[in-house]
C-alpha atoms as a PDB file:
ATOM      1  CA  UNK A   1      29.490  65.545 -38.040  1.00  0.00           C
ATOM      2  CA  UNK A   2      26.200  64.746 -36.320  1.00  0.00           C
ATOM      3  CA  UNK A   3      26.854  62.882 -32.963  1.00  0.00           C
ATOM      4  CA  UNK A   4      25.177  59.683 -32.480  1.00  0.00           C
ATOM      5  CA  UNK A   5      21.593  59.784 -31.118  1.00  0.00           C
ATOM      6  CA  UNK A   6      21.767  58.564 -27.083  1.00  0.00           C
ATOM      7  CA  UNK A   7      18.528  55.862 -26.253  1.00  0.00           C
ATOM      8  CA  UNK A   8      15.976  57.380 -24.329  1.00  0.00           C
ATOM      9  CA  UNK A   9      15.541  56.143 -20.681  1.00  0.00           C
ATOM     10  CA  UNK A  10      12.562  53.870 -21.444  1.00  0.00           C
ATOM     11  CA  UNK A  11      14.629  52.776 -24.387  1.00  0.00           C
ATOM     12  CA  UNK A  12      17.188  51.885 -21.694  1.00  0.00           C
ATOM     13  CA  UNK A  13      14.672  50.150 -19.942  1.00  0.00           C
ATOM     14  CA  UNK A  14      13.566  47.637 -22.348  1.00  0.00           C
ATOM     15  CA  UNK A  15      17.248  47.012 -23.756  1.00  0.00           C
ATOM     16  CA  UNK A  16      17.912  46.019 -19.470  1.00  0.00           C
ATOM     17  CA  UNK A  17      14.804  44.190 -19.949  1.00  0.00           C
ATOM     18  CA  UNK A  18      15.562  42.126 -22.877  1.00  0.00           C
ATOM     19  CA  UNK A  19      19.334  41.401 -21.477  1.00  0.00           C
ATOM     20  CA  UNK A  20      17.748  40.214 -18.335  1.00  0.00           C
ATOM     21  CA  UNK A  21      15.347  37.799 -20.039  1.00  0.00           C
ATOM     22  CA  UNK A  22      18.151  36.459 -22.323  1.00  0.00           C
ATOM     23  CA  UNK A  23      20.117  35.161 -19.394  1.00  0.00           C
ATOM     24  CA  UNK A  24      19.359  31.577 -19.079  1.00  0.00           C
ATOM     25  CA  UNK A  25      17.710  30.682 -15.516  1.00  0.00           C
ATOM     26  CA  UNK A  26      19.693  28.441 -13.174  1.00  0.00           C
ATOM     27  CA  UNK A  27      18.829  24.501 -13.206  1.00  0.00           C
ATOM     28  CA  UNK A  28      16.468  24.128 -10.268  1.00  0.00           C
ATOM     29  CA  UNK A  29      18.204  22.161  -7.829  1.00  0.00           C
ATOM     30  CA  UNK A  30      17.998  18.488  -7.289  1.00  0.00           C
ATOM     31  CA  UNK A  31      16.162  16.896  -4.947  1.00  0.00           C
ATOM     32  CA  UNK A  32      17.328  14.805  -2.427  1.00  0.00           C
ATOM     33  CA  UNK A  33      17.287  11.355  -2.598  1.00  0.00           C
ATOM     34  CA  UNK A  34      14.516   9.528  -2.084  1.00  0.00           C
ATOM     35  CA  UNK A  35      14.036   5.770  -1.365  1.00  0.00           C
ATOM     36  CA  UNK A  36      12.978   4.143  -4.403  1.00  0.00           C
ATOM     37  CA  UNK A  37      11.796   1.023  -5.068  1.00  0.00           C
ATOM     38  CA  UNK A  38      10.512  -0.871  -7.794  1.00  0.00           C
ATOM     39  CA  UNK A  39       9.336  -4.830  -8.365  1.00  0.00           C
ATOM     40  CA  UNK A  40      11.071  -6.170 -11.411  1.00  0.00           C
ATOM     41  CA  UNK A  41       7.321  -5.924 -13.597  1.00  0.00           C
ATOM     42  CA  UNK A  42       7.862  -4.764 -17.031  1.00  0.00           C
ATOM     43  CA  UNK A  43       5.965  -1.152 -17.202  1.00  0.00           C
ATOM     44  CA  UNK A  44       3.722  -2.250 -20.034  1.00  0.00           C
ATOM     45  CA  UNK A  45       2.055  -4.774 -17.030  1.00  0.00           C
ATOM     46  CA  UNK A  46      -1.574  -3.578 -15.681  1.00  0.00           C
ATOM     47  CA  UNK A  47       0.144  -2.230 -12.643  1.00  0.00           C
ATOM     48  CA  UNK A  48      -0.442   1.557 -11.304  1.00  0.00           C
ATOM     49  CA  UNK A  49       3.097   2.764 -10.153  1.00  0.00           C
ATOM     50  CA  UNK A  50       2.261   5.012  -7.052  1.00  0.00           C
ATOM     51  CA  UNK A  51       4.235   8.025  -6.101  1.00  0.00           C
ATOM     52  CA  UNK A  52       3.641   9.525  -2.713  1.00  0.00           C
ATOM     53  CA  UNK A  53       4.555  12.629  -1.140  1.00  0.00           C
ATOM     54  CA  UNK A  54       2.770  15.290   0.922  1.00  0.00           C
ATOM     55  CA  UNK A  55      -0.310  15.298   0.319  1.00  0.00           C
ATOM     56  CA  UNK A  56      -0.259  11.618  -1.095  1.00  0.00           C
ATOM     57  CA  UNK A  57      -0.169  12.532  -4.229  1.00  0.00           C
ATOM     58  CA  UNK A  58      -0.813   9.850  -7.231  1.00  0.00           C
ATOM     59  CA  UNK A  59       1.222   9.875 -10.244  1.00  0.00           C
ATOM     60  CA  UNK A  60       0.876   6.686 -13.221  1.00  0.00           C
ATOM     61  CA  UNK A  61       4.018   4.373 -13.527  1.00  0.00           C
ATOM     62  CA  UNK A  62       5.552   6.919 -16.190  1.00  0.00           C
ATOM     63  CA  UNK A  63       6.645   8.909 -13.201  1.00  0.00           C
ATOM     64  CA  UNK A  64       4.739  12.136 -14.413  1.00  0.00           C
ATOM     65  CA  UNK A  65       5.073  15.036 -12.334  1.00  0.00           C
ATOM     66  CA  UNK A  66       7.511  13.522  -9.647  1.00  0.00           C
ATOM     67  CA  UNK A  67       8.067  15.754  -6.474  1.00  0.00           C
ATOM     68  CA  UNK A  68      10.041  15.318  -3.647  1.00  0.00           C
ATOM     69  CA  UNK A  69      10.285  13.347  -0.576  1.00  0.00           C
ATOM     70  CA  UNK A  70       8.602  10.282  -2.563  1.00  0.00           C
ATOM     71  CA  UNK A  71       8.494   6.924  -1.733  1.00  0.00           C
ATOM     72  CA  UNK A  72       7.657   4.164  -4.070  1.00  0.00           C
ATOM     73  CA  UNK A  73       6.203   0.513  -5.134  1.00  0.00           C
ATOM     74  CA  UNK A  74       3.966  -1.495  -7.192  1.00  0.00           C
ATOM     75  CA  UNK A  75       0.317  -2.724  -6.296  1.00  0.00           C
ATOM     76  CA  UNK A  76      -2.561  -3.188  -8.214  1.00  0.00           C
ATOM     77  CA  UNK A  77      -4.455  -0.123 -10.160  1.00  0.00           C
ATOM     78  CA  UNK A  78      -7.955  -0.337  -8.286  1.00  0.00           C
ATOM     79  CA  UNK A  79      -9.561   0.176 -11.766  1.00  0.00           C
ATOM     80  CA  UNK A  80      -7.453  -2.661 -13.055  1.00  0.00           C
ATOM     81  CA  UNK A  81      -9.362  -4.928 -10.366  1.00  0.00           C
ATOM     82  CA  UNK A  82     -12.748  -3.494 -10.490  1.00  0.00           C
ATOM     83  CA  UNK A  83     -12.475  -4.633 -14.420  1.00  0.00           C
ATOM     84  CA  UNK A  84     -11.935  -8.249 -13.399  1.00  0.00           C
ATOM     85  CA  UNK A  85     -14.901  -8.330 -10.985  1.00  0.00           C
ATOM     86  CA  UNK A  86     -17.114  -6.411 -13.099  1.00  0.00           C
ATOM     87  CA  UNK A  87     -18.610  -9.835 -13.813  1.00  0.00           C
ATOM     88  CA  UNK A  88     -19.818 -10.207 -10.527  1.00  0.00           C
ATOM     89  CA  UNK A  89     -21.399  -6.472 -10.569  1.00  0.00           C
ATOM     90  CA  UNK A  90     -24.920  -8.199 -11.171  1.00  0.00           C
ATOM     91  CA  UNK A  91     -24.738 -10.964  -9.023  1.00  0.00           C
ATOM     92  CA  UNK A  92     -23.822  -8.836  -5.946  1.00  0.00           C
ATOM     93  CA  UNK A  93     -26.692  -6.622  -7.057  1.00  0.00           C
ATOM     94  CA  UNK A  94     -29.108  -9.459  -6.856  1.00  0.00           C
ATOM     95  CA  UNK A  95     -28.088 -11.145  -3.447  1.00  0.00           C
ATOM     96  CA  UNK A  96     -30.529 -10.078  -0.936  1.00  0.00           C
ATOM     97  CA  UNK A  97     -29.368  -7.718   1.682  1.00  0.00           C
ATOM     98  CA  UNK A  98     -25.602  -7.928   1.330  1.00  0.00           C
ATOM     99  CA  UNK A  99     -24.223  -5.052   2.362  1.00  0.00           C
ATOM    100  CA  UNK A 100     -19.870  -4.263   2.514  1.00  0.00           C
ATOM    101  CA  UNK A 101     -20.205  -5.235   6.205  1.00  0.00           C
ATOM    102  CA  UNK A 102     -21.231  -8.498   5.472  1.00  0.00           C
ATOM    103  CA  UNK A 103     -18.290  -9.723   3.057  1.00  0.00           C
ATOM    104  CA  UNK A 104     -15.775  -8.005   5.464  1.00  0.00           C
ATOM    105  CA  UNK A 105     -17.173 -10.604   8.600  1.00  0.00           C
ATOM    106  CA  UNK A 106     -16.913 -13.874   6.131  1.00  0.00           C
ATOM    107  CA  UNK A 107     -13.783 -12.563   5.375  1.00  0.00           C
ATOM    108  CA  UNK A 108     -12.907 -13.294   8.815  1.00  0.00           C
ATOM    109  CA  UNK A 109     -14.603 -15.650   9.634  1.00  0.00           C
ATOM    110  CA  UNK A 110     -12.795 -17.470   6.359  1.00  0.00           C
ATOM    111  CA  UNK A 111      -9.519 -16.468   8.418  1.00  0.00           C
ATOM    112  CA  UNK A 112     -10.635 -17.892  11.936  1.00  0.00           C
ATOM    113  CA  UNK A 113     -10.908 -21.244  10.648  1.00  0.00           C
ATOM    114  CA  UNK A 114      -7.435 -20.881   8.807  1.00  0.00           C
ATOM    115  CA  UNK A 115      -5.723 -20.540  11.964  1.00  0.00           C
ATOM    116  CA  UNK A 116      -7.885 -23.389  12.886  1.00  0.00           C
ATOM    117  CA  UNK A 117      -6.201 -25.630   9.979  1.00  0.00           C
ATOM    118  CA  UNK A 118      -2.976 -23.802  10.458  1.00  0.00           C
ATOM    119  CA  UNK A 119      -2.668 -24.832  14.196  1.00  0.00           C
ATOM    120  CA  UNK A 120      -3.391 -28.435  13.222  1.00  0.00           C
ATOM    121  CA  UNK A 121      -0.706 -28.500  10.534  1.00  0.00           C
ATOM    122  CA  UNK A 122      -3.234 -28.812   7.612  1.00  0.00           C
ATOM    123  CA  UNK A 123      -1.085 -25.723   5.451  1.00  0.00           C
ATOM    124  CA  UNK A 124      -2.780 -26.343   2.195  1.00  0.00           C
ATOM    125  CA  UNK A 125      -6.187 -26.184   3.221  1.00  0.00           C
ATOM    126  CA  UNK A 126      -5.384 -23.229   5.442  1.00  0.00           C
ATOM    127  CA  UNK A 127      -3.886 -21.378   2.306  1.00  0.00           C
ATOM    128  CA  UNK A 128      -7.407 -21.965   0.160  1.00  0.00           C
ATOM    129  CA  UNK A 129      -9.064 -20.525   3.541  1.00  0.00           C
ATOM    130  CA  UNK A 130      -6.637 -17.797   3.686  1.00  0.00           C
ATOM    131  CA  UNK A 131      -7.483 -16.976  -0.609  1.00  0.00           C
ATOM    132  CA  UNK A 132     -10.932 -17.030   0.283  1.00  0.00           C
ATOM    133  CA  UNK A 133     -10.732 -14.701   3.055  1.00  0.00           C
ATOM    134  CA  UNK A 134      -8.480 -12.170   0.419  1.00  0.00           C
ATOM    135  CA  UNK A 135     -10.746 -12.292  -1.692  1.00  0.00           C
ATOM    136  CA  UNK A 136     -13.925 -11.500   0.615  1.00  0.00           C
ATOM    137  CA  UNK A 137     -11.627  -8.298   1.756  1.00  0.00           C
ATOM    138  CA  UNK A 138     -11.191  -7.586  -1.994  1.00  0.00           C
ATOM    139  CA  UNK A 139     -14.831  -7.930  -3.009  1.00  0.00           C
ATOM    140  CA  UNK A 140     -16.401  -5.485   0.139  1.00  0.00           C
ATOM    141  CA  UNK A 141     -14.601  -2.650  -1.059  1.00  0.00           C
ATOM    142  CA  UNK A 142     -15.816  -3.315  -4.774  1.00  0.00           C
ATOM    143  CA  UNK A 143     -19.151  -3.843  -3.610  1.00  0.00           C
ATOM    144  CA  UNK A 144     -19.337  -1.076  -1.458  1.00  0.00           C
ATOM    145  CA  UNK A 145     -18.047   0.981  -4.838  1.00  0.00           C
ATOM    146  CA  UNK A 146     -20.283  -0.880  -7.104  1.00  0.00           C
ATOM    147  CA  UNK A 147     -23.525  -0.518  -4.422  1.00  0.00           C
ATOM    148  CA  UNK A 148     -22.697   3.292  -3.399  1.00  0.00           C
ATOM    149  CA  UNK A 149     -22.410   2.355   0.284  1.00  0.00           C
ATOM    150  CA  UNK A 150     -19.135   3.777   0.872  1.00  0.00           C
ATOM    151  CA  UNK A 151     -19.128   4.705   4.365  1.00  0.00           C
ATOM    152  CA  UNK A 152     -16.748   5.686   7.261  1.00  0.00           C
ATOM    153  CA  UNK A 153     -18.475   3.443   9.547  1.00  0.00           C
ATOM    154  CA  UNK A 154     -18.091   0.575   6.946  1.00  0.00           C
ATOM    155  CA  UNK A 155     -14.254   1.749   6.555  1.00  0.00           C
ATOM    156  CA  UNK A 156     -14.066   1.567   9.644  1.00  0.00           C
ATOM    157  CA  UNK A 157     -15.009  -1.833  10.591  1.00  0.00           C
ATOM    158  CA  UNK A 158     -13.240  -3.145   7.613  1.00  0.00           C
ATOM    159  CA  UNK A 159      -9.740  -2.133   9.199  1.00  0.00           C
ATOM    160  CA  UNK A 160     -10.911  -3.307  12.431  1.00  0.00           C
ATOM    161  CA  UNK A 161     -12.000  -7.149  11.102  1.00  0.00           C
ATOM    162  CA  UNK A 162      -8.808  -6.908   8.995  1.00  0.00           C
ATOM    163  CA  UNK A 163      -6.786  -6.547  12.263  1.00  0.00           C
ATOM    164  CA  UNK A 164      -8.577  -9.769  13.810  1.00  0.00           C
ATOM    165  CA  UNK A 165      -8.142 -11.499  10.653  1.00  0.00           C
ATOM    166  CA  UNK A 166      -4.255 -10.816  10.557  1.00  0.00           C
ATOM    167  CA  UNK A 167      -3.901 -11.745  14.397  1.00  0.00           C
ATOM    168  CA  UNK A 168      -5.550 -14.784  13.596  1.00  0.00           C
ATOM    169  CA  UNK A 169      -3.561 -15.874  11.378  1.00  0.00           C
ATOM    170  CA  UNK A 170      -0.514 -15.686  12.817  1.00  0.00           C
ATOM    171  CA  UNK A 171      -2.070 -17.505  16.021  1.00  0.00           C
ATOM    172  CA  UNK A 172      -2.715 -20.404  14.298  1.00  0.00           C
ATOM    173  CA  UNK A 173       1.231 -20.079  12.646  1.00  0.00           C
ATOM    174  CA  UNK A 174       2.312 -19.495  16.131  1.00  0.00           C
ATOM    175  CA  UNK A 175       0.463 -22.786  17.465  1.00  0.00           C
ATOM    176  CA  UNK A 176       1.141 -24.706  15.185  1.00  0.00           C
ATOM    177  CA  UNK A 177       5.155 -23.856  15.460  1.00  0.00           C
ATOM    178  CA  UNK A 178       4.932 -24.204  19.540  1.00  0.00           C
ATOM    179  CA  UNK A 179       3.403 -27.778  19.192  1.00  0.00           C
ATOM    180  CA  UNK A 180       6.588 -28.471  17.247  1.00  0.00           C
ATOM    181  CA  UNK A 181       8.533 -27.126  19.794  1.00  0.00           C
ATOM    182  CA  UNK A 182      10.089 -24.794  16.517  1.00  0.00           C
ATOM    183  CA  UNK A 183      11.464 -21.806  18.897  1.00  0.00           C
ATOM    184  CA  UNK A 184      13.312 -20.602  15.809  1.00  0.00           C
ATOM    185  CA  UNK A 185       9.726 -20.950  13.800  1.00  0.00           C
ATOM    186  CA  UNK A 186       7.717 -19.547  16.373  1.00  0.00           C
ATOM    187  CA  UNK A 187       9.801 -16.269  17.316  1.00  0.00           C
ATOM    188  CA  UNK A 188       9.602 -16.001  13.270  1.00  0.00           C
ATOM    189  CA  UNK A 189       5.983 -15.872  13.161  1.00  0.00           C
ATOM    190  CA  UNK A 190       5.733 -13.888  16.245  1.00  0.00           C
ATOM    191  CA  UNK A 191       8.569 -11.070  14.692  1.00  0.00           C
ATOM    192  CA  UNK A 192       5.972 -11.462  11.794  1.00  0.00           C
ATOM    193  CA  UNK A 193       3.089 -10.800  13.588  1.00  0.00           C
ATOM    194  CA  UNK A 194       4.859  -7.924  15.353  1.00  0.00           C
ATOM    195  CA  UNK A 195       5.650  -6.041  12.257  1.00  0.00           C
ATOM    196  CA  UNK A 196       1.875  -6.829  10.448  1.00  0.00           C
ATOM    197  CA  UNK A 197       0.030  -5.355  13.345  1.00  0.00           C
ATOM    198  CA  UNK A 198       2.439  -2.035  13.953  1.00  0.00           C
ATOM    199  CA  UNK A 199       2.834  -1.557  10.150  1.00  0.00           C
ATOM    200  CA  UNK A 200      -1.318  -0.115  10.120  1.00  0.00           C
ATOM    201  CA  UNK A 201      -0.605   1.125  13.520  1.00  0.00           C
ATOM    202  CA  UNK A 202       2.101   3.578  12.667  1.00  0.00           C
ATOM    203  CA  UNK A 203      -0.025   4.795   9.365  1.00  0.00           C
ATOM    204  CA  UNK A 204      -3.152   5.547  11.713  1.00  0.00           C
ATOM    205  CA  UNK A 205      -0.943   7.403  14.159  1.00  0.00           C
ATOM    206  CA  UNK A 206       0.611   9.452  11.165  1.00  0.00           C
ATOM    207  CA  UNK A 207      -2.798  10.323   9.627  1.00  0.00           C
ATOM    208  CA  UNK A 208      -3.920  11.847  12.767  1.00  0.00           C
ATOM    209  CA  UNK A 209      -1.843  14.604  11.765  1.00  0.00           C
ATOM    210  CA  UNK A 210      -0.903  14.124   8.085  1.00  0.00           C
ATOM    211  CA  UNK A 211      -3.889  13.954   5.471  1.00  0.00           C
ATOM    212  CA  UNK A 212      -2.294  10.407   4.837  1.00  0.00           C
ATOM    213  CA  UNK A 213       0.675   8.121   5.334  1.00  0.00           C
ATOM    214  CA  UNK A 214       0.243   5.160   2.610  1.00  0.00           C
ATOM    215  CA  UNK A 215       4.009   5.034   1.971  1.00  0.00           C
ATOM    216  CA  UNK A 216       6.334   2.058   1.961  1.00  0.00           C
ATOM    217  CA  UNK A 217       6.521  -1.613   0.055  1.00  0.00           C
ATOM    218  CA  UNK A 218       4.669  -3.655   2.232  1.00  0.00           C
ATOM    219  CA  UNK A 219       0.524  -3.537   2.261  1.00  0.00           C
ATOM    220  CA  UNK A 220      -1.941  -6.258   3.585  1.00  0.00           C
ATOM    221  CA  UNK A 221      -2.519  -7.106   0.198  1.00  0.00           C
ATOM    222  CA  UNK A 222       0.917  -8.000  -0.387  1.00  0.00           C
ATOM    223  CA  UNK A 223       1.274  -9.792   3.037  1.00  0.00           C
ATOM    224  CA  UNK A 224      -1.724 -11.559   1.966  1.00  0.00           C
ATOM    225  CA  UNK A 225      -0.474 -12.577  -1.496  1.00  0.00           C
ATOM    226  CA  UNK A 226       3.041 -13.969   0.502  1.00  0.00           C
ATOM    227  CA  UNK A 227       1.327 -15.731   2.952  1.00  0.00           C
ATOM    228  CA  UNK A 228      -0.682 -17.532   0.190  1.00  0.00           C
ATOM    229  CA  UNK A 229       1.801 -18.578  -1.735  1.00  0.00           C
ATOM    230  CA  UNK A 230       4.272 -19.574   1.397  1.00  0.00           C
ATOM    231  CA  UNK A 231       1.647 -21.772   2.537  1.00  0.00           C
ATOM    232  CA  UNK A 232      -0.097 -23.706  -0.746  1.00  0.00           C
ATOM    233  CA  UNK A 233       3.693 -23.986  -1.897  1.00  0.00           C
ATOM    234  CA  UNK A 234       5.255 -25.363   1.534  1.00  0.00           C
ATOM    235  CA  UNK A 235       7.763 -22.175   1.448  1.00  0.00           C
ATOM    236  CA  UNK A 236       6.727 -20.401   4.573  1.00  0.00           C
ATOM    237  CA  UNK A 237       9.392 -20.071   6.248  1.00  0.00           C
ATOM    238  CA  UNK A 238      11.075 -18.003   3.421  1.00  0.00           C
ATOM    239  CA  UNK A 239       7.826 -16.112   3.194  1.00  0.00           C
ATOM    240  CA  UNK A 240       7.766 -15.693   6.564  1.00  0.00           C
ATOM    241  CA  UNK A 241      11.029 -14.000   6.784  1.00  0.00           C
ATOM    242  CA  UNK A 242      10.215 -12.005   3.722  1.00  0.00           C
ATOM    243  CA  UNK A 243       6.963 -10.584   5.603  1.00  0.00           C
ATOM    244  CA  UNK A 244       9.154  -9.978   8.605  1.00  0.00           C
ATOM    245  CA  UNK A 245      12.072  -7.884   6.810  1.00  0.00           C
ATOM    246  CA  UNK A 246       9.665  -6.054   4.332  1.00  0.00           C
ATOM    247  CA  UNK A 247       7.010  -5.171   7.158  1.00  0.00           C
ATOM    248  CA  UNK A 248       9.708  -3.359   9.586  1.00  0.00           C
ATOM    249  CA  UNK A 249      11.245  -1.799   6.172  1.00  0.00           C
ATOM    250  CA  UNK A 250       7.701  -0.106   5.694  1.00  0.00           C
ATOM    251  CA  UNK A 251       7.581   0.676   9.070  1.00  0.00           C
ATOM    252  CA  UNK A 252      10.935   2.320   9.152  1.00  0.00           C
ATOM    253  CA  UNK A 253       9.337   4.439   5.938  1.00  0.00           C
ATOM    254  CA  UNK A 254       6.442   5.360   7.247  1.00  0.00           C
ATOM    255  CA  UNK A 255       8.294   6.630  10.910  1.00  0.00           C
ATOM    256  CA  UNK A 256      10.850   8.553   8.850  1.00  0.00           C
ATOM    257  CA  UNK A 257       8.001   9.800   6.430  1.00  0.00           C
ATOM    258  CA  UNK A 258       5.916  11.195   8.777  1.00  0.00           C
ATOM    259  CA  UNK A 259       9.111  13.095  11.229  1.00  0.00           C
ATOM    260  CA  UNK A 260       9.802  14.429   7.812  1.00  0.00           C
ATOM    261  CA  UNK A 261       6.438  16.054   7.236  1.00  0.00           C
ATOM    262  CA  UNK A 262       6.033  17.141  10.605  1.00  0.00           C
ATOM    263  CA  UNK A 263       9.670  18.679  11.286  1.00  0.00           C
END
């Protein structure tokens, strides 16, 4: 009887092979939890949901290609806005030396006489000052896309005016509160005012040593948006404590954030 052939070593080889390839791979491991969230808009909304994580890395709102250490909320896609001021794409190319620089100063300027009407209890014309000057800070960063003067000096100087702008604001809040001897109302707005101006603060100190540090729920946009609505609806207060909570809430993401990157 004829023993049974024995597999050559290479043989061997590619049977070991084939049995190691077979074996299904391990689940990758879970990441840890990360702080998530999410305004109640319905997904199919013009929205861009952001994810952010190291290097501040974009992902759409169906949460493709999540990584770790994330942190999460809703603004507005920046294409979504440029196509509702693409109607004013000719008449900014007509006016006579504007220039980015220009809409970012009557954007505060707009906000210096808010706190004006703010300090002298006139709230709804202080909220249509306070729109106009959101809207001024919206339309120098279209124009300077739309007019190809994007600059760092013009970035800048928007960030600086944008700090005056805020500061004013909450001035006028402040003033107005102190004439009313309203110590509850004025530590409010001053707790506000606290958390608006250390909320850019913290991301600047962060992104001298992180390529960026945009995380947490709370941007001027949405600050702006609050105050707006606190103040042509007589809710301020409520907005007012909403700013406060959700400002030190970003702040306390951006701190832990950036210790997390840098550790």
């Amino acid at each position: 009887m004829t023993p049974p052939c024995r597999p050559s070593a290479s043989t061997k080889q590619r049977l070991e092979m084939a049995r190691k390839a077979s074996v299904a791979k391990p689940a990758p491991a879970t990441p840890a939890a990360v702080l998530d969230i999410r305004m109640p808009w319905p997904e199919t909304a013009s929205f861009m949901y952001i994810e952010y994580q190291s290097p501040c890395y974009f992902t759409n709102h169906k949460g493709r290609e999540k990584g770790r250490d994330t942190m999460n909320y809703w603004m507005p896609d920046r294409a979504t806005t440029d196509r509702f001021l693409a109607p004013l794409t000719g008449i900014l190319r007509h006016i006579p030396g504007l220039t980015p620089s220009w809409l970012s100063a009557t954007g505060l300027l707009f906000a210096l006489l808010a706190s004006l009407f703010l300090a002298n209890g006139l709230m709804g014309w202080g909220g249509i000052l306070v729109l106009a000057s959101g809207l001024m800070d919206v339309l120098d960063g279209y124009a300077a896309r739309t007019l190809g003067l994007e600059s760092k000096r013009g970035a800048f100087l928007d960030s600086c005016l944008d700090r005056l702008a805020d500061a004013a604001l909450f001035f006028g809040l402040l003033w107005h509160y102190a004439g009313l001897n309203d110590r509850p109302g004025a530590l409010l707005v001053a707790a506000s005012m606290a958390g608006t101006l250390i909320t850019p603060y913290i991301r600047a100190k962060a992104e001298q040593f992180l390529q960026a540090c945009k995380v947490g729920v709370l941007e001027r946009p949405h600050r702006m948006a609050f105050l707006i609505v606190g103040l042509l609806f007589g809710v301020l207060k409520p907005v007012l404590w909403a700013i406060f909570v959700l400002s030190f809430v970003t702040i306390s993401q951006r701190i832990a954030y950036g210790l997390k990157r840098l550790s």
